[in-house]
Protein backbone atom coordinates (compact mmCIF):
# COMPACT_ATOMS: atom_id res chain seq x y z
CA UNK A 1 -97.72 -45.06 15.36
CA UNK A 2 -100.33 -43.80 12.91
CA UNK A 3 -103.37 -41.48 14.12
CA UNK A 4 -105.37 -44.52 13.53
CA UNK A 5 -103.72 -47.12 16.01
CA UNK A 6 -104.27 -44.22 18.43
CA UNK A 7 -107.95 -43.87 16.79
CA UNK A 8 -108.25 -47.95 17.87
CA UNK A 9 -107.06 -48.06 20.99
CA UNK A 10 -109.97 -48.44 23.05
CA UNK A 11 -111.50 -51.49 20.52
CA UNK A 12 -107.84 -52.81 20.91
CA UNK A 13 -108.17 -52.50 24.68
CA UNK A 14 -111.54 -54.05 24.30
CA UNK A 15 -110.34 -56.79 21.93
CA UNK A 16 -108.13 -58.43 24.50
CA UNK A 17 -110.69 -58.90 27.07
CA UNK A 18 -111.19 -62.19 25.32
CA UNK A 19 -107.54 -64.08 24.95
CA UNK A 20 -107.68 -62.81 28.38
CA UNK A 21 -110.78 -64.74 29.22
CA UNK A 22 -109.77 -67.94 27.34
CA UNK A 23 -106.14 -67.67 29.83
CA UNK A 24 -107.82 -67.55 32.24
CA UNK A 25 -110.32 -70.14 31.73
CA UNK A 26 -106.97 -72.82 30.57
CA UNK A 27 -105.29 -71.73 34.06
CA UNK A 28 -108.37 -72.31 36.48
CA UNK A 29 -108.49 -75.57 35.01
CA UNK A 30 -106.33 -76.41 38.16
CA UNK A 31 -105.20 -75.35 41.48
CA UNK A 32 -102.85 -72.72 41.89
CA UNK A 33 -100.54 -72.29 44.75
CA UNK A 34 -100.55 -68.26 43.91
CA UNK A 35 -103.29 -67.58 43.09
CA UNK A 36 -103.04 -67.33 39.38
CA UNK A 37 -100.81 -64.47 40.06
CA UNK A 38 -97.15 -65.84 38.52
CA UNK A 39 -94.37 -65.22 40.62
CA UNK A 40 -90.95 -65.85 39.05
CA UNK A 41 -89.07 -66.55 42.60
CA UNK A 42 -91.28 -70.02 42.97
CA UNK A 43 -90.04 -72.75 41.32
CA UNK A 44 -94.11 -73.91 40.92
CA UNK A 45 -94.73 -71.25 38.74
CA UNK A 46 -91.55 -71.71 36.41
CA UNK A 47 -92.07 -75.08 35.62
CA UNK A 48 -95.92 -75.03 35.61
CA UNK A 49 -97.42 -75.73 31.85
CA UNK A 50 -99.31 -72.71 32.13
CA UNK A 51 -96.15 -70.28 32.34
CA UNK A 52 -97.33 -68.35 29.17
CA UNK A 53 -101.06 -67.74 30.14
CA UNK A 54 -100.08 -66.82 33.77
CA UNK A 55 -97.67 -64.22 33.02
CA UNK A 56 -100.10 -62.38 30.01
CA UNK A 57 -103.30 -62.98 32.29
CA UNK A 58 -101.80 -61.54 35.63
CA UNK A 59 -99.70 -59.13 33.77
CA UNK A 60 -99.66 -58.00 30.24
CA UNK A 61 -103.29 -58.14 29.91
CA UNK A 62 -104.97 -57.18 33.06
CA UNK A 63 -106.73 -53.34 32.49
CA UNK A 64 -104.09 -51.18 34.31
CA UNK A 65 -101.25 -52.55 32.41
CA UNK A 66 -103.51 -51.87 29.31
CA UNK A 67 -104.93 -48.66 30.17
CA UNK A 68 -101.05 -47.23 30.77
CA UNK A 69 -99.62 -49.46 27.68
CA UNK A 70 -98.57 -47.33 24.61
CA UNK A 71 -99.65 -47.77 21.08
CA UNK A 72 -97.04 -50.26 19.94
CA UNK A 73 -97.65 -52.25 23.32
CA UNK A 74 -101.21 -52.88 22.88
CA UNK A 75 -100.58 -53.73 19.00
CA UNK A 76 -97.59 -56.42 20.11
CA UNK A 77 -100.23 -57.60 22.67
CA UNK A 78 -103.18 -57.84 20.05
CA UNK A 79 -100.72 -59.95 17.98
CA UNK A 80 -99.73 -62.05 20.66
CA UNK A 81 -103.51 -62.34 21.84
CA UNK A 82 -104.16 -63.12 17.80
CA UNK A 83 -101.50 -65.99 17.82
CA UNK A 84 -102.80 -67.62 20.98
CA UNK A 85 -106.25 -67.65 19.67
CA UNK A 86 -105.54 -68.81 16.45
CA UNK A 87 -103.48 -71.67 18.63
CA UNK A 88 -106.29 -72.50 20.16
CA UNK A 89 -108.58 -72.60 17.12
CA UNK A 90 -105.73 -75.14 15.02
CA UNK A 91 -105.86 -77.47 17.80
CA UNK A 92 -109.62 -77.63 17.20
CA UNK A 93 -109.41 -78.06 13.72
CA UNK A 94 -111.46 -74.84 12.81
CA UNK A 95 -112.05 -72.83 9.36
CA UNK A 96 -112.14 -69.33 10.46
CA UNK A 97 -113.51 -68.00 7.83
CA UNK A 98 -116.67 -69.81 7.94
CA UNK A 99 -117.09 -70.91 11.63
CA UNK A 100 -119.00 -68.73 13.85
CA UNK A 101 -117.81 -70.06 17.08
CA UNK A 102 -116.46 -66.86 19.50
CA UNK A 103 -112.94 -68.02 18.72
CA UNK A 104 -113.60 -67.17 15.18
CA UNK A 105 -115.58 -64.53 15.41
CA UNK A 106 -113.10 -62.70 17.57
CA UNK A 107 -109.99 -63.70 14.97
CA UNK A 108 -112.33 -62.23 12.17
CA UNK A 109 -112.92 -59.41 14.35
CA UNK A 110 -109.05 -58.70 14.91
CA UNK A 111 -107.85 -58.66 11.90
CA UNK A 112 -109.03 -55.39 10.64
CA UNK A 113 -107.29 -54.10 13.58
CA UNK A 114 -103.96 -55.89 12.46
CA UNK A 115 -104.47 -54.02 9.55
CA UNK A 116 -104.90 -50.51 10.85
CA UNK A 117 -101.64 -51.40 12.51
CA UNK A 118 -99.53 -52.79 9.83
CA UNK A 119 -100.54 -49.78 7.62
């Protein structure tokens, strides 16, 4: 990893607070058995439609995991926090680049942090 992913990683860190809070929002939607803590031994969590945001929101994105998470972990989760954002925003129908919703903000916010990474 480049001195400057390691230069980012607390705005990455910081950047991921938000996926984070829009998973969690699209889980609480309903009642969960566990909490919103997926456990792969019950059957209700491997067939519930919220399988994706369960696992990153309990797991891959709460602080600990982030805090001990190396360089190339955080960038693979800023990507995958990227993709489910911009998700989010085509099912809405947005223009990112002119929109100044959070969503938007946030994705326009990311991407110089993409950058840094792909560089």
């Amino acid at each position: 990893m480049s001195e400057s992913v390691l230069e980012k990683r607390d705005q990455i860190i910081a950047a991921l607070d938000y996926p984070r809070l829009l998973m969690e929002r699209e889980i609480k939607q309903r009642a969960c058995p566990e909490h919103y803590r997926f456990n792969e031994q019950v059957a209700e969590c491997n067939e519930c439609l919220y399988i994706l945001e369960c696992q990153s929101y309990s797991k891959q994105l709460a602080a600990p995991t982030l805090r001990r998470a190396s360089s190339g972990e955080l960038l693979r989760m800023l990507r995958f926090g990227f993709e489910y954002v911009s998700y989010q925003l085509n099912r809405q129908d947005h223009d990112t680049a002119q929109c100044e919703c959070d969503q938007c903000v946030w994705i326009r916010s990311v991407a110089p942090l993409l950058d840094v990474a792909a560089a």
